[in-house]
PDB file of N, CA and C in Angstrom:
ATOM      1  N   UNK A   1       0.848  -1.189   0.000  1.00  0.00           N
ATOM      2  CA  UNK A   1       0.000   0.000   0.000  1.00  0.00           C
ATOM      3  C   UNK A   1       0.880   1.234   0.000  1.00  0.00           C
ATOM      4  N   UNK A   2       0.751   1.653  -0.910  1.00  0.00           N
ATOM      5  CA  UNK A   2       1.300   3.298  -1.061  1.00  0.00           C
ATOM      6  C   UNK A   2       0.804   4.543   0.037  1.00  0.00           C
ATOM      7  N   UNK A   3       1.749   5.163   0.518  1.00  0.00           N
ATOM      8  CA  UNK A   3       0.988   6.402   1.574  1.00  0.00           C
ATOM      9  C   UNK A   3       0.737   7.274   0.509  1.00  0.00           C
ATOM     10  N   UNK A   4       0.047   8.167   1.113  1.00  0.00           N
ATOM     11  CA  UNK A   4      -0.413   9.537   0.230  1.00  0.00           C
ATOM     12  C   UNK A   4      -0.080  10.730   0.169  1.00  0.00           C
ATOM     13  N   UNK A   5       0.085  11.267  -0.446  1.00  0.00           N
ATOM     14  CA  UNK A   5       0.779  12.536  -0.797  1.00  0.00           C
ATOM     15  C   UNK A   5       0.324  13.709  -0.174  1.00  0.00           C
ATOM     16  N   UNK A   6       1.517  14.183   0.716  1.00  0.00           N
ATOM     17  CA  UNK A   6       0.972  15.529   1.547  1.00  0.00           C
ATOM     18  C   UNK A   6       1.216  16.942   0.283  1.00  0.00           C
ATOM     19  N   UNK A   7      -0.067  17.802   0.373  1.00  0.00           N
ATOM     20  CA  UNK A   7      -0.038  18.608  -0.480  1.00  0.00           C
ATOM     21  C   UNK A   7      -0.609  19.811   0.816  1.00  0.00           C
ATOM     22  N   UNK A   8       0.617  21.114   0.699  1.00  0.00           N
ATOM     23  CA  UNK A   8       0.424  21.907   1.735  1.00  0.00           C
ATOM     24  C   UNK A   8       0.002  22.975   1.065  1.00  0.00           C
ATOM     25  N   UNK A   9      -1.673  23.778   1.264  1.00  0.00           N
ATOM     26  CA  UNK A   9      -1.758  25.110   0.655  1.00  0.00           C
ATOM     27  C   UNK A   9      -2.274  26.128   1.866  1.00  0.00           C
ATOM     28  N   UNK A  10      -1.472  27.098   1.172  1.00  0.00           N
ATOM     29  CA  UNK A  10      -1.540  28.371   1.736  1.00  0.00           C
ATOM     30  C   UNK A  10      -2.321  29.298   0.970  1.00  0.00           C
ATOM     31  N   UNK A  11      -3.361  30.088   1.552  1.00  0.00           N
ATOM     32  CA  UNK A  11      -3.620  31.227   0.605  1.00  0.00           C
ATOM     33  C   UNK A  11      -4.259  32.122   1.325  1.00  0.00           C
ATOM     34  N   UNK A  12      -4.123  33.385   1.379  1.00  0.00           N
ATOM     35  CA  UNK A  12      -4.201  34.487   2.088  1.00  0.00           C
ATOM     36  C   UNK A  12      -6.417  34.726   2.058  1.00  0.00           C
ATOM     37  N   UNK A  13      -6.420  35.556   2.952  1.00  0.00           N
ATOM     38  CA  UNK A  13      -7.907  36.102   2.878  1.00  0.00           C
ATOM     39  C   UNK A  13      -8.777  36.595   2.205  1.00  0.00           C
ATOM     40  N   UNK A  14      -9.904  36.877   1.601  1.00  0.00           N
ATOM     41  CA  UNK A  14     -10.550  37.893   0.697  1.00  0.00           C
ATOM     42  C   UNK A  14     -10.653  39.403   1.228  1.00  0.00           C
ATOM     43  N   UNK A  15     -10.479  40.269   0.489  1.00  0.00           N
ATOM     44  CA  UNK A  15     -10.475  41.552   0.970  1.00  0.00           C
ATOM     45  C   UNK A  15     -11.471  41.861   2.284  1.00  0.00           C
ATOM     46  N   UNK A  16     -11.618  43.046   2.824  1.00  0.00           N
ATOM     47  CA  UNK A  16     -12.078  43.294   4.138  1.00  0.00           C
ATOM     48  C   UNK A  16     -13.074  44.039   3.317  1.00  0.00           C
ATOM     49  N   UNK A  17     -14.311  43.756   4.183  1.00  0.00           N
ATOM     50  CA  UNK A  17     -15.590  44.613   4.191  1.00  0.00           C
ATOM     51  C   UNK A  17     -14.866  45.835   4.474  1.00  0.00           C
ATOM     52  N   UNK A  18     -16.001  47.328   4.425  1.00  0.00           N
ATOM     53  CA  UNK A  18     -15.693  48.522   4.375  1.00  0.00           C
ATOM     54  C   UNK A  18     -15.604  49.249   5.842  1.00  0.00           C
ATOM     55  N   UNK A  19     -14.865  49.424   6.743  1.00  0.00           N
ATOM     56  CA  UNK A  19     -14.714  50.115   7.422  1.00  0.00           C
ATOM     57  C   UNK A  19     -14.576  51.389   7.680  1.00  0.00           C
ATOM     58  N   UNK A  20     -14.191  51.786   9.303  1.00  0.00           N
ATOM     59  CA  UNK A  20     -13.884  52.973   9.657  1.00  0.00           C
ATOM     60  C   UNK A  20     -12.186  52.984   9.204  1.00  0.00           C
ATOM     61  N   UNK A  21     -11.656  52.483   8.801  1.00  0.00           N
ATOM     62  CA  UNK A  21     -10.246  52.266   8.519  1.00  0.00           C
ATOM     63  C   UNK A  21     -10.153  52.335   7.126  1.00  0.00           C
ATOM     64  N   UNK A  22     -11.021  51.645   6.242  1.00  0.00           N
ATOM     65  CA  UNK A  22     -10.638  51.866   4.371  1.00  0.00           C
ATOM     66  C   UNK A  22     -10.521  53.206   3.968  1.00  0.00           C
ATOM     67  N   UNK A  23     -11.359  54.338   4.843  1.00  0.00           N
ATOM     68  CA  UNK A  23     -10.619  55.323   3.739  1.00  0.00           C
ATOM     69  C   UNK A  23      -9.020  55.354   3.577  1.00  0.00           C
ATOM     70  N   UNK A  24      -8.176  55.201   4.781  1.00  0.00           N
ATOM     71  CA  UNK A  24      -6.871  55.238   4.983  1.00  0.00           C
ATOM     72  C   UNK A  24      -6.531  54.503   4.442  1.00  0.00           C
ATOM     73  N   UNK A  25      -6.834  53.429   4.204  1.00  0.00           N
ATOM     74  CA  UNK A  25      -5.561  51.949   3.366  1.00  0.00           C
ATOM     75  C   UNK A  25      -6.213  52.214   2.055  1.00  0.00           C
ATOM     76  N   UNK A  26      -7.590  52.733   1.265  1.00  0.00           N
ATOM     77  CA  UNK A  26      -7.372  52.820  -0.058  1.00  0.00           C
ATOM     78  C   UNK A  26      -6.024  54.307  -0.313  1.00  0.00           C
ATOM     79  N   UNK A  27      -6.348  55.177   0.771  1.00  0.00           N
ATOM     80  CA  UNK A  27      -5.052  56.332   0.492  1.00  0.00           C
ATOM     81  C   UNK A  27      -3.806  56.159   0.238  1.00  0.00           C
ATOM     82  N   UNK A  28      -3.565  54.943   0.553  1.00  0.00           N
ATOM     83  CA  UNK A  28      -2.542  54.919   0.440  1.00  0.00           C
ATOM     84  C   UNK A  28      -1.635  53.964  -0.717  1.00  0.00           C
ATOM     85  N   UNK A  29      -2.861  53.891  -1.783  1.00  0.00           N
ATOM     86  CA  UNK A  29      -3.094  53.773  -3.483  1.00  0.00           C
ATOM     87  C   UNK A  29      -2.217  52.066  -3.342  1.00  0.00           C
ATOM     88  N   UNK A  30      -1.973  51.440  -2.735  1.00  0.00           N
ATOM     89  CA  UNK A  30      -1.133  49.937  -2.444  1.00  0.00           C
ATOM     90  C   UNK A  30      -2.244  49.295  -3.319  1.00  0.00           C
ATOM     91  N   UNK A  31      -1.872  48.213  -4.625  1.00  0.00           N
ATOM     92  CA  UNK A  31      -2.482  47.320  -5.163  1.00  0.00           C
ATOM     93  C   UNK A  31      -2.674  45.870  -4.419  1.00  0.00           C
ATOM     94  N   UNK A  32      -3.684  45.431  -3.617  1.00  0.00           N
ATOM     95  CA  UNK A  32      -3.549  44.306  -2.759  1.00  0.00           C
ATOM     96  C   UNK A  32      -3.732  42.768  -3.711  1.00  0.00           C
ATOM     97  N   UNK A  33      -3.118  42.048  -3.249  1.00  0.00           N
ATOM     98  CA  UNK A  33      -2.941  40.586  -3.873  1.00  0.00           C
ATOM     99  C   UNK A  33      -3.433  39.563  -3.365  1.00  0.00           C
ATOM    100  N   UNK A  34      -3.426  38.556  -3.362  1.00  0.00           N
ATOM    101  CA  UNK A  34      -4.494  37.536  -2.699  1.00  0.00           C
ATOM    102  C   UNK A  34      -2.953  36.622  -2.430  1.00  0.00           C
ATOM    103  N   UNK A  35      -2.758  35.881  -1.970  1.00  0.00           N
ATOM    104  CA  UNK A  35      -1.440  34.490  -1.857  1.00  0.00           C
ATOM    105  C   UNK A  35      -2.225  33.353  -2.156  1.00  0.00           C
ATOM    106  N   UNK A  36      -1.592  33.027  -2.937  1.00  0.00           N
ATOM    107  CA  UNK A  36      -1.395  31.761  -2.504  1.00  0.00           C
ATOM    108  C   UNK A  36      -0.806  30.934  -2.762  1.00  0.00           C
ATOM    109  N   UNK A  37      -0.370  29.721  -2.247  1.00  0.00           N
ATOM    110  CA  UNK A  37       0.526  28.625  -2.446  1.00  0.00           C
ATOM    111  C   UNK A  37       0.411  27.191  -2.123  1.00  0.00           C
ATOM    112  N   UNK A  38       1.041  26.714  -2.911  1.00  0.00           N
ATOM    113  CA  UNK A  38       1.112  24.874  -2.975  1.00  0.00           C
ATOM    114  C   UNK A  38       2.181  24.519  -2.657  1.00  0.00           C
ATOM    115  N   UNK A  39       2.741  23.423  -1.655  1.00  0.00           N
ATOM    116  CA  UNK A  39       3.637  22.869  -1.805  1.00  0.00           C
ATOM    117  C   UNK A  39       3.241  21.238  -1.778  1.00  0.00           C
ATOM    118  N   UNK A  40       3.935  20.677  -2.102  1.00  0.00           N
ATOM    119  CA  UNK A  40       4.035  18.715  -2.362  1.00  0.00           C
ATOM    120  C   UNK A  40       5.658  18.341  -3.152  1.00  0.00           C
ATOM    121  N   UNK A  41       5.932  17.412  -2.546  1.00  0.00           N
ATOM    122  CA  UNK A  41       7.139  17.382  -3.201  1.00  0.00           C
ATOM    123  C   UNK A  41       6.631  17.068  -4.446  1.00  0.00           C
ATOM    124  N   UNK A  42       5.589  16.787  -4.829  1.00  0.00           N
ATOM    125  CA  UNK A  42       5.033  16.523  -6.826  1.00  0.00           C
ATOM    126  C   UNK A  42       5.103  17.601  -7.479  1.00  0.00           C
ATOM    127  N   UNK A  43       5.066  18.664  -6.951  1.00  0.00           N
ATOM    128  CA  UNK A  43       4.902  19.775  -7.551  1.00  0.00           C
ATOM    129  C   UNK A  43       6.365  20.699  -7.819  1.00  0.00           C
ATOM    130  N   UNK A  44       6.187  20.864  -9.295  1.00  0.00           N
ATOM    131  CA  UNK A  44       7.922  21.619  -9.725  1.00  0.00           C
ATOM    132  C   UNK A  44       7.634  23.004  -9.461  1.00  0.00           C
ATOM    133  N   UNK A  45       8.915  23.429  -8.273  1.00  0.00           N
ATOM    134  CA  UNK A  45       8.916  24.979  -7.985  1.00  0.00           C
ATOM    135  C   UNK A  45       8.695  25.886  -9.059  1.00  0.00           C
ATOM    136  N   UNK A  46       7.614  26.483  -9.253  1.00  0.00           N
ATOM    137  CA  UNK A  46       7.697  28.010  -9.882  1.00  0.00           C
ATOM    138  C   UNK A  46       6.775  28.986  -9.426  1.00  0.00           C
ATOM    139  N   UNK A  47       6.135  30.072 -10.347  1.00  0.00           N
ATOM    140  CA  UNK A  47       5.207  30.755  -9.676  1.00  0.00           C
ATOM    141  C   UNK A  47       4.172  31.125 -11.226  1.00  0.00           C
ATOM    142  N   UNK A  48       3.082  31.020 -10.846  1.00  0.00           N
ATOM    143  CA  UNK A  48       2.686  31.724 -11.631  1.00  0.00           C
ATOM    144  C   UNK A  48       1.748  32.859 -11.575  1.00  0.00           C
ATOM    145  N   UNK A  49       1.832  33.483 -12.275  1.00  0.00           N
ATOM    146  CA  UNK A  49       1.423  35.317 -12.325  1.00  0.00           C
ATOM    147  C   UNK A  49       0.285  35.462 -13.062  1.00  0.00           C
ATOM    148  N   UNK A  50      -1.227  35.288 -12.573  1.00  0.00           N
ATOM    149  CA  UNK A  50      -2.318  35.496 -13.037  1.00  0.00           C
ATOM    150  C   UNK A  50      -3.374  36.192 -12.797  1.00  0.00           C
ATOM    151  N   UNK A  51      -4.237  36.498 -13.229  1.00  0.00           N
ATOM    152  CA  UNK A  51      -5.599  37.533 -12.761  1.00  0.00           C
ATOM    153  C   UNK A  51      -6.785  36.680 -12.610  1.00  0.00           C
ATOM    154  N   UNK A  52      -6.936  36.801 -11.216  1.00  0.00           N
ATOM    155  CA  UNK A  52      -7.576  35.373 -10.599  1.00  0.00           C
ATOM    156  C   UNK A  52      -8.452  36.409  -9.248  1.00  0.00           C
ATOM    157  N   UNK A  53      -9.309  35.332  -8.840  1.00  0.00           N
ATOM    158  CA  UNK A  53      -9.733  35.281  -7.806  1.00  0.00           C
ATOM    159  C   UNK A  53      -9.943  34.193  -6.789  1.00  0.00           C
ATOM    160  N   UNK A  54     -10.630  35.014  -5.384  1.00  0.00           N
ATOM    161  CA  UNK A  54     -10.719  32.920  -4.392  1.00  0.00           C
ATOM    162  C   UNK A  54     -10.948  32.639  -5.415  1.00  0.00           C
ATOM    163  N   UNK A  55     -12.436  32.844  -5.847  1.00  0.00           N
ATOM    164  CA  UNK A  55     -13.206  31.789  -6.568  1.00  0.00           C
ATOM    165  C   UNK A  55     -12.305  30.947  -7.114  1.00  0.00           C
ATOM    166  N   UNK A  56     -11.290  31.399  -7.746  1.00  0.00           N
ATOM    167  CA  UNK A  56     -10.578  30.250  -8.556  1.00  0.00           C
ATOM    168  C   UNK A  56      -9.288  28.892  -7.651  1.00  0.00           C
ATOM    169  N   UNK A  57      -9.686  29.516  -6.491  1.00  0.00           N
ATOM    170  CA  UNK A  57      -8.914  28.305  -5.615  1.00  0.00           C
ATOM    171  C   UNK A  57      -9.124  26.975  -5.676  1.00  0.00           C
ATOM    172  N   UNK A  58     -11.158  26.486  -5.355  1.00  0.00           N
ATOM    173  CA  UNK A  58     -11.141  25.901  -5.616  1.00  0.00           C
ATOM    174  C   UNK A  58     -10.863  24.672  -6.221  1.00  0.00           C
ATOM    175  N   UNK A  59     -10.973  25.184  -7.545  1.00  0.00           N
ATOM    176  CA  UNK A  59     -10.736  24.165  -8.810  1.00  0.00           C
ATOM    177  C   UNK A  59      -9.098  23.939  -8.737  1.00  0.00           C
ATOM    178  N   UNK A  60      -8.461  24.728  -8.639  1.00  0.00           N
ATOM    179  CA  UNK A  60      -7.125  24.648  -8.194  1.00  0.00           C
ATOM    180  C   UNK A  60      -6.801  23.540  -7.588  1.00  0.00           C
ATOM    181  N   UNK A  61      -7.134  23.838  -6.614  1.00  0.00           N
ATOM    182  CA  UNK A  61      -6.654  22.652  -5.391  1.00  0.00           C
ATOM    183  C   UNK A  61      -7.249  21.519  -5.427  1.00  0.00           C
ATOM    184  N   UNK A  62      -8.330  21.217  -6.340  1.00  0.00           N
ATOM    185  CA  UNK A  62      -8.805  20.126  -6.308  1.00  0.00           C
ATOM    186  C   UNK A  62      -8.008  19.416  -7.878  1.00  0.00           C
ATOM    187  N   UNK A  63      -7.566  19.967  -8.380  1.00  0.00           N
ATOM    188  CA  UNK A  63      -6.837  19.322  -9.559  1.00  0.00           C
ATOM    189  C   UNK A  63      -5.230  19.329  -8.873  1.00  0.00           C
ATOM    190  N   UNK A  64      -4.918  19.669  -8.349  1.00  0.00           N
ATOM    191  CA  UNK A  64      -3.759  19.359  -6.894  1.00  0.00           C
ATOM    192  C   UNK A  64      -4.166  17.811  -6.652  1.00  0.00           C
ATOM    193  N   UNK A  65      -4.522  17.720  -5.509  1.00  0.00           N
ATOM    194  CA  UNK A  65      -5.400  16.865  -5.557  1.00  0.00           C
ATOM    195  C   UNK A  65      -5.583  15.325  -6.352  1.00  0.00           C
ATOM    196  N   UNK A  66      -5.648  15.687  -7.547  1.00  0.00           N
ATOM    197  CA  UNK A  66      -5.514  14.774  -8.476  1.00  0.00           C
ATOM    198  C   UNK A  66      -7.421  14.321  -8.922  1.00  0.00           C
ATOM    199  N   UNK A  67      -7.987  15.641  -9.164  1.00  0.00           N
ATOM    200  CA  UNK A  67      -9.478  15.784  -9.793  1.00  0.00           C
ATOM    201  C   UNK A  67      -8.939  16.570 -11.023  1.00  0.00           C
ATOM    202  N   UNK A  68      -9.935  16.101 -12.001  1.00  0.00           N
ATOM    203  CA  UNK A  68      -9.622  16.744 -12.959  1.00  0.00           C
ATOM    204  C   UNK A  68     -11.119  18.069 -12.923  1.00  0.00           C
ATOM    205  N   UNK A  69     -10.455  18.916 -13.004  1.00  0.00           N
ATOM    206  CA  UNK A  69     -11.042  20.462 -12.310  1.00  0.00           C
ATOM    207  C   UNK A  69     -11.071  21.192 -13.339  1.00  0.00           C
ATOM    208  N   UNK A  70     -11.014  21.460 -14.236  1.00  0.00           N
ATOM    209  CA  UNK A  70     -10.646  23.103 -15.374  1.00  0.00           C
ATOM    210  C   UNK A  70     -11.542  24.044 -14.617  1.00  0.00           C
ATOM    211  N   UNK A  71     -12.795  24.128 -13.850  1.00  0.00           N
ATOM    212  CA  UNK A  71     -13.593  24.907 -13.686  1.00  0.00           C
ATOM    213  C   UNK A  71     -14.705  24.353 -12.395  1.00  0.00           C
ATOM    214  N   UNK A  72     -15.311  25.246 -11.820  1.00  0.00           N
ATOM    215  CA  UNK A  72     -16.077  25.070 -10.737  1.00  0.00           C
ATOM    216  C   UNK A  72     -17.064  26.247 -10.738  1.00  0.00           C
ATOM    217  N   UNK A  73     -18.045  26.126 -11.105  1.00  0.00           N
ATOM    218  CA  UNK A  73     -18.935  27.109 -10.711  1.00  0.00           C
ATOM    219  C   UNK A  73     -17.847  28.393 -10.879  1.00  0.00           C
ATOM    220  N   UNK A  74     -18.006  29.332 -10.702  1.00  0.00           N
ATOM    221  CA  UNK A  74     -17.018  30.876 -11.361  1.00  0.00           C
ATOM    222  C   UNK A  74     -15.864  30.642 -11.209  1.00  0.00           C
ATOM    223  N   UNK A  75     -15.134  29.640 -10.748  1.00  0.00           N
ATOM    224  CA  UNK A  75     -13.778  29.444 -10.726  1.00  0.00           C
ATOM    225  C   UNK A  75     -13.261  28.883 -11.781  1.00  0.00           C
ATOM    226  N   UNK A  76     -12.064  28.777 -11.844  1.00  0.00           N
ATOM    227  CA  UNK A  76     -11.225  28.117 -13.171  1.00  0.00           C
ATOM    228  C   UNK A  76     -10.264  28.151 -12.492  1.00  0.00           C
ATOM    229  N   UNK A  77      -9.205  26.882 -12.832  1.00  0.00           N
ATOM    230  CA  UNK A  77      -8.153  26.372 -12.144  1.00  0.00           C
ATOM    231  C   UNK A  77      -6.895  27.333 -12.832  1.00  0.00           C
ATOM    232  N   UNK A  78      -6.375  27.504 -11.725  1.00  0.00           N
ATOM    233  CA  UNK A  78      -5.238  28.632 -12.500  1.00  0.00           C
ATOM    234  C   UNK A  78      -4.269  27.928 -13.301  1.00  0.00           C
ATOM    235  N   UNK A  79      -3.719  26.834 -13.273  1.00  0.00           N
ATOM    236  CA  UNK A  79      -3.389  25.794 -13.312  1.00  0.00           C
ATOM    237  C   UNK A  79      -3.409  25.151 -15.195  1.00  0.00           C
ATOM    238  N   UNK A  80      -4.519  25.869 -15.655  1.00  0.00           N
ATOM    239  CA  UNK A  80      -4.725  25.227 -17.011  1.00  0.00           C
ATOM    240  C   UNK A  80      -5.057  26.513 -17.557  1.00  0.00           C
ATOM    241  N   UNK A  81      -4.921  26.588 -18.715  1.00  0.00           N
ATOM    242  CA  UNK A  81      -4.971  27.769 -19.900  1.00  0.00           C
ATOM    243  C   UNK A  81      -6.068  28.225 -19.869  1.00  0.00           C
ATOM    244  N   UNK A  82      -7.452  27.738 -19.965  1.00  0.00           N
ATOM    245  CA  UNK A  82      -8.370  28.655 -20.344  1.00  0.00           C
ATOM    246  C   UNK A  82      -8.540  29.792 -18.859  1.00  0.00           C
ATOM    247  N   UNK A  83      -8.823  31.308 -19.593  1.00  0.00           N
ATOM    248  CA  UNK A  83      -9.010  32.240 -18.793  1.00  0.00           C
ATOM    249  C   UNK A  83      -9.910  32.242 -17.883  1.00  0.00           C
ATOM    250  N   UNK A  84      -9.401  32.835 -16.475  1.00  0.00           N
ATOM    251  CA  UNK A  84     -10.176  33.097 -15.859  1.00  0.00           C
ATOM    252  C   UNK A  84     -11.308  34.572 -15.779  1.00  0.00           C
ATOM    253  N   UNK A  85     -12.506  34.062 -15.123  1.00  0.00           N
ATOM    254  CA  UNK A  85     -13.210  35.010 -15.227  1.00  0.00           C
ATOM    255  C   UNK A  85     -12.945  36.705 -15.285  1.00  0.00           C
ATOM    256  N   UNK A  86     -12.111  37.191 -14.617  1.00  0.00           N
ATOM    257  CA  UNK A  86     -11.169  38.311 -14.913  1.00  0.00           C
ATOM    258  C   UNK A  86     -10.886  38.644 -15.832  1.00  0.00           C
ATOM    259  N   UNK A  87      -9.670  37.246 -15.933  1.00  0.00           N
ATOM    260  CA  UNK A  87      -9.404  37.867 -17.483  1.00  0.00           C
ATOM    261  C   UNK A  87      -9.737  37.765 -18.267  1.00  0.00           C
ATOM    262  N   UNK A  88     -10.841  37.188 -18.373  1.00  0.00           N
ATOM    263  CA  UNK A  88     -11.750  37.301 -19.720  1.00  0.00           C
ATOM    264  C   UNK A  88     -12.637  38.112 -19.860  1.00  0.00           C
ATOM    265  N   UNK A  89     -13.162  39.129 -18.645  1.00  0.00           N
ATOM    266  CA  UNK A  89     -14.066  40.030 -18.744  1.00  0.00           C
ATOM    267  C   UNK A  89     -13.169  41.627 -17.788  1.00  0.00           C
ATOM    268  N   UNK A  90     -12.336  41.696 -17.308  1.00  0.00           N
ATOM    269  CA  UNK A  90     -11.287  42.379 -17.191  1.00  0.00           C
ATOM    270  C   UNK A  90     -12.050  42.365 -15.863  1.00  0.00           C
ATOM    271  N   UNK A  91     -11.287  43.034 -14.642  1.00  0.00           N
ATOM    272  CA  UNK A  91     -11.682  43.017 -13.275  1.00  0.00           C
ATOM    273  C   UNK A  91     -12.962  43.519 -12.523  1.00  0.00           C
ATOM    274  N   UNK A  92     -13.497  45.128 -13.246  1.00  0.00           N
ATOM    275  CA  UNK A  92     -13.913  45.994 -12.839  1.00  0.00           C
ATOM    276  C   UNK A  92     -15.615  45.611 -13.196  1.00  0.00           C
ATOM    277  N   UNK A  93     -15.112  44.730 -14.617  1.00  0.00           N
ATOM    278  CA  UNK A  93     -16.921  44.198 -15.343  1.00  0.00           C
ATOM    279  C   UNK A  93     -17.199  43.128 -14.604  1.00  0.00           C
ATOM    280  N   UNK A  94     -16.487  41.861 -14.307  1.00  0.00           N
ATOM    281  CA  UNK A  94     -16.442  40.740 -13.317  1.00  0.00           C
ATOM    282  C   UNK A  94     -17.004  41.298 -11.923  1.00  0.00           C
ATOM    283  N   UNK A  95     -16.749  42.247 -11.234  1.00  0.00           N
ATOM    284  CA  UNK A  95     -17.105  42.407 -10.041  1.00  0.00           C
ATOM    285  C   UNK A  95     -18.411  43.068 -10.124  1.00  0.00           C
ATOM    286  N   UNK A  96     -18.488  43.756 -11.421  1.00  0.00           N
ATOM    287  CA  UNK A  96     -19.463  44.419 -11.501  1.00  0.00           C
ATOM    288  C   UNK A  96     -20.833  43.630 -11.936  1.00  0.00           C
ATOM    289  N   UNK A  97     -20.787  42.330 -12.509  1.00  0.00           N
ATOM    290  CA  UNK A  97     -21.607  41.324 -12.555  1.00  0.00           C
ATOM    291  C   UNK A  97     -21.842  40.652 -11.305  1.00  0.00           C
ATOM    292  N   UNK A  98     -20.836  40.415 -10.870  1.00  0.00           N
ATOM    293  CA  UNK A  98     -20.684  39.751  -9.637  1.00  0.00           C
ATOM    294  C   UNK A  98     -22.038  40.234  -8.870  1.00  0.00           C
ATOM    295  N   UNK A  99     -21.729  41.409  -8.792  1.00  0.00           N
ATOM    296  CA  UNK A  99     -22.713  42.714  -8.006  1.00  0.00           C
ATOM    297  C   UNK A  99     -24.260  42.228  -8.717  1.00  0.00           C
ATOM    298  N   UNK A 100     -24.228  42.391 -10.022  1.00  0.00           N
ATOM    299  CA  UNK A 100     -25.837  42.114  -9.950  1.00  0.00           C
ATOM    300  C   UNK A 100     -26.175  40.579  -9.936  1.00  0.00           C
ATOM    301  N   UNK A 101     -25.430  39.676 -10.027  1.00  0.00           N
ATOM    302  CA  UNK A 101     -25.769  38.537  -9.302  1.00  0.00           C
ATOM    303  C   UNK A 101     -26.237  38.265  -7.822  1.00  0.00           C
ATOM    304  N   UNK A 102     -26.014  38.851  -7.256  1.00  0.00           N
ATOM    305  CA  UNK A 102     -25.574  38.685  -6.026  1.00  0.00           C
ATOM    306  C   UNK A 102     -27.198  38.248  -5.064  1.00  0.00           C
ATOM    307  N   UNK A 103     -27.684  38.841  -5.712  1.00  0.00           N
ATOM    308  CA  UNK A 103     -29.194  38.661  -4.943  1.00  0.00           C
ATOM    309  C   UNK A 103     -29.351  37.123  -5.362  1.00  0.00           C
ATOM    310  N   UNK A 104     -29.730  37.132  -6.641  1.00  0.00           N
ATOM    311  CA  UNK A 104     -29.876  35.774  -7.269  1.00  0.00           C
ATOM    312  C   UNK A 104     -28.402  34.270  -6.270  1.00  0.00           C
ATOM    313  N   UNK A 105     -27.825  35.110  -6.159  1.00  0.00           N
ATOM    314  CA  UNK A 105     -26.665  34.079  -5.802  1.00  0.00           C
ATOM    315  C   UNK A 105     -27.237  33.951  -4.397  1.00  0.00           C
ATOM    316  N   UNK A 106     -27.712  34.708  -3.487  1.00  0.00           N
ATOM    317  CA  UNK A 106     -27.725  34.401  -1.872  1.00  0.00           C
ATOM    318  C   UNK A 106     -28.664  34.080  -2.108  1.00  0.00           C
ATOM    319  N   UNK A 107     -30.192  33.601  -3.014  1.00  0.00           N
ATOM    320  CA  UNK A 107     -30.786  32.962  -2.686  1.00  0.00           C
ATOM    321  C   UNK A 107     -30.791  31.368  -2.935  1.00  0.00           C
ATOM    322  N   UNK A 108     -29.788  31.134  -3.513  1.00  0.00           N
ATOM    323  CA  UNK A 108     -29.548  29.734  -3.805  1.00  0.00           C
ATOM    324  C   UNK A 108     -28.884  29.262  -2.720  1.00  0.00           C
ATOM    325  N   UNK A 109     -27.897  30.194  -1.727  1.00  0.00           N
ATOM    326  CA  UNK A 109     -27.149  29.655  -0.663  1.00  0.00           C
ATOM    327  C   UNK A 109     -28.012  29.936   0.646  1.00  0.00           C
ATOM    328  N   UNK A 110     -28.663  30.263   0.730  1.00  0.00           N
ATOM    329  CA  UNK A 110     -29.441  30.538   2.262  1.00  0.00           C
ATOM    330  C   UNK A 110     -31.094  30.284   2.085  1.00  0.00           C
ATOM    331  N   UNK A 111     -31.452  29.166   2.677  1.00  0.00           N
ATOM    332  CA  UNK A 111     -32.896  28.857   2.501  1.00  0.00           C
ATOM    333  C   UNK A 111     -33.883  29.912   3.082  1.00  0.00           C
ATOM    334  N   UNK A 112     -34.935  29.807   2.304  1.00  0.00           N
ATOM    335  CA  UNK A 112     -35.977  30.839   2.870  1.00  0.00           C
ATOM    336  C   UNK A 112     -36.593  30.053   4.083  1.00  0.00           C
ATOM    337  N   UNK A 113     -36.959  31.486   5.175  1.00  0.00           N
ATOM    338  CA  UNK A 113     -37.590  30.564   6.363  1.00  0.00           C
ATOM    339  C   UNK A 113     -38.803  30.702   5.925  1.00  0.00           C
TER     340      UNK A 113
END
């Protein structure tokens, strides 16, 4: 019997709701990034540099994993060529859909009482 492969990921938080504090940290014009990372000894060190979101963790890590993933519900595995939602609709239109989804989306995740 073969043991199984430890696969270690790291990946940082989704941005912060709007506070008494955002006017100051947008002032101070810093482009924020999301992390994240894989390690397994299966995996060959590099990095790659994409326009992504969580959403796209998912599928990621589950083709880590060893699922075959290209996509998950708005995610796409960073991992394989076809674009992610971003970059295929550039950041500002993506969020901005995002936005009118959003009603439609919380009612599929939270049952009506």
């Amino acid at each position: 019997e073969q043991g199984q492969e430890l696969v270690i990921i790291i990946v940082s938080d989704h941005l912060m709701m709007k506070t008494d504090i955002s006017s100051i940290l947008e002032a101070a014009d810093t482009k924020r990034e999301n992390l994240f990372i894989a390690r397994s000894s299966d995996l060959t060190p590099g990095m790659i540099e994409r326009e992504g979101t969580t959403l796209d963790i998912a599928p990621t890590v589950l083709n880590l994993l060893g699922w075959e993933a290209d996509a998950m519900a708005l995610g796409r595995n960073l991992l394989k060529p076809e674009k992610t939602l971003v970059e295929k609709y550039g950041e500002g239109r993506f969020f901005d859909m995002l936005q009118s989804w959003r009603m439609s989306l919380w009612k599929n995740w939270v049952p009506e009482s």
